[in-house]
Protein backbone atom coordinates (compact mmCIF):
# COMPACT_ATOMS: atom_id res chain seq x y z
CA UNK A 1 115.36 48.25 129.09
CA UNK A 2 115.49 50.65 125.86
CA UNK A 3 114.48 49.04 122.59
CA UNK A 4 118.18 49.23 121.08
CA UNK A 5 118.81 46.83 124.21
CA UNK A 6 116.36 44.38 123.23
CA UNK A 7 117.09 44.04 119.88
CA UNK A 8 120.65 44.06 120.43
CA UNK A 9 120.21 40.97 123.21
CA UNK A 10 117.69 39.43 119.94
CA UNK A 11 120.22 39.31 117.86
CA UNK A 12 122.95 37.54 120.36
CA UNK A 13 120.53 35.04 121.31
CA UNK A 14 119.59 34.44 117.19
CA UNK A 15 124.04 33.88 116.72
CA UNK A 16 123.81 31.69 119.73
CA UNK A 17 120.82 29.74 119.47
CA UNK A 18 122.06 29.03 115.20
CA UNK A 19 125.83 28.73 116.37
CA UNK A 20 124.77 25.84 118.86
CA UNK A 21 122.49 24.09 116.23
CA UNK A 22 126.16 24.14 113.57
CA UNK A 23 127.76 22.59 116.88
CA UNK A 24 125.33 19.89 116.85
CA UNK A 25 124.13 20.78 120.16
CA UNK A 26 120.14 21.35 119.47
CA UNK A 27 118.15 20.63 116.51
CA UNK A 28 117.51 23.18 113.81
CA UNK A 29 114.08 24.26 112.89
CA UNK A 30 113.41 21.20 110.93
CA UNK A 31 114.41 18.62 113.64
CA UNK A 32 117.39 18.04 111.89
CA UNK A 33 121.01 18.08 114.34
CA UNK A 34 124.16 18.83 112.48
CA UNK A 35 127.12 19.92 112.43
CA UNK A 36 129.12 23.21 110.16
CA UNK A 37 132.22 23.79 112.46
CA UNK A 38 133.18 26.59 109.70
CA UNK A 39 129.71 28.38 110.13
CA UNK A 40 130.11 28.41 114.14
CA UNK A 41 133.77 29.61 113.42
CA UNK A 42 131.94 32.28 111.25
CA UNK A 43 129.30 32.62 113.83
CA UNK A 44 131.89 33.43 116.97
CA UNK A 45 133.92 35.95 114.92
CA UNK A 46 130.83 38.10 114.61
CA UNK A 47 130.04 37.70 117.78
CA UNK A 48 133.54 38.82 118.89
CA UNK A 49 133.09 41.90 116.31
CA UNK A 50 129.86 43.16 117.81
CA UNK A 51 131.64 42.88 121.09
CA UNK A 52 134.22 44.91 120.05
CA UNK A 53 131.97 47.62 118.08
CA UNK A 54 129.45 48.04 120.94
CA UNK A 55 132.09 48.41 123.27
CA UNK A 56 131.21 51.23 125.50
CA UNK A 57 127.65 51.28 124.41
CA UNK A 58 125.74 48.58 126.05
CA UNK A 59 124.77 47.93 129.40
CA UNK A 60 126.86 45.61 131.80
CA UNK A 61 123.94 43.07 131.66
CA UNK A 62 124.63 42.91 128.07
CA UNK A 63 127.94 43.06 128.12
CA UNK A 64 128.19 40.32 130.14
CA UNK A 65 125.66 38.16 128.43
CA UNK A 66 127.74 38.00 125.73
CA UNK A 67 131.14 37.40 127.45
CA UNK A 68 129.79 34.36 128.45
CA UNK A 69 127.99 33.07 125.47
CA UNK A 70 131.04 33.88 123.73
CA UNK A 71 132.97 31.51 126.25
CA UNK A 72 130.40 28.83 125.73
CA UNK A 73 130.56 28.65 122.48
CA UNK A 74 134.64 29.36 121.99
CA UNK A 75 134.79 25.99 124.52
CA UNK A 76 132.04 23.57 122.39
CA UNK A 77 133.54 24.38 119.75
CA UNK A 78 137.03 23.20 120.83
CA UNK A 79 135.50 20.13 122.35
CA UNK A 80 133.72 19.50 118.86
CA UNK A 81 136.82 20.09 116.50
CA UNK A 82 138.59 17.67 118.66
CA UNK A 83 136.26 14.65 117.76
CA UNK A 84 136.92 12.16 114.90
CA UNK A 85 133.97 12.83 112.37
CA UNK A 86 132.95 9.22 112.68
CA UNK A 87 132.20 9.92 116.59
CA UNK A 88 130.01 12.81 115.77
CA UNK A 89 128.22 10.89 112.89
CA UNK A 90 127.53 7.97 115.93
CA UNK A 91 126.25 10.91 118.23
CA UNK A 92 124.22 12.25 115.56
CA UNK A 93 122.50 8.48 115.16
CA UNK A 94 122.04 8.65 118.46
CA UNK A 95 120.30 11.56 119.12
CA UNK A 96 117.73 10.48 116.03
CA UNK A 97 117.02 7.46 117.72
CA UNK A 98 115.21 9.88 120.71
């Protein structure tokens, strides 16, 4: 794999990894899980935009990589939008108790 590969599948995995901790889904650095649906909207949108700028200039493996992040995130954020706030804040609680 060429170096511009790796440090093109770095930086997907750094949107991600930071979109899933604003989705509440794993803890940030700090042990801290919370949610910022409009930084994951953010987040997805330059995702999309990097898809759409590399197009034609990054392996299938890549290519595909990020197809299906992109789908993984598009769908947990749906699923988290859709929640009252006070369900989240009760998951959150939850998840501190662990």
């Amino acid at each position: 794999m060429e170096k511009n590969d790796q440090l093109l599948m770095q930086l997907i995995y750094m949107f991600h990894t930071s979109a899933m901790q604003g989705l509440g889904k794993i803890a940030d650095p700090t042990g801290q899980v919370s949610r910022n649906l409009e930084y994951v909207s953010q987040t997805i949108d330059l995702m999309e935009m990097l898809k759409v700028k590399t197009k034609g200039n990054i392996t299938d493996e890549i290519d595909k990589l990020l197809d299906g992040m992109l789908s993984e995130l598009r769908l947990n954020y749906l699923d988290e939008k859709a929640k009252p706030e006070n369900k989240v804040e009760q998951e959150t609680e939850k998840s501190d108790d662990k």
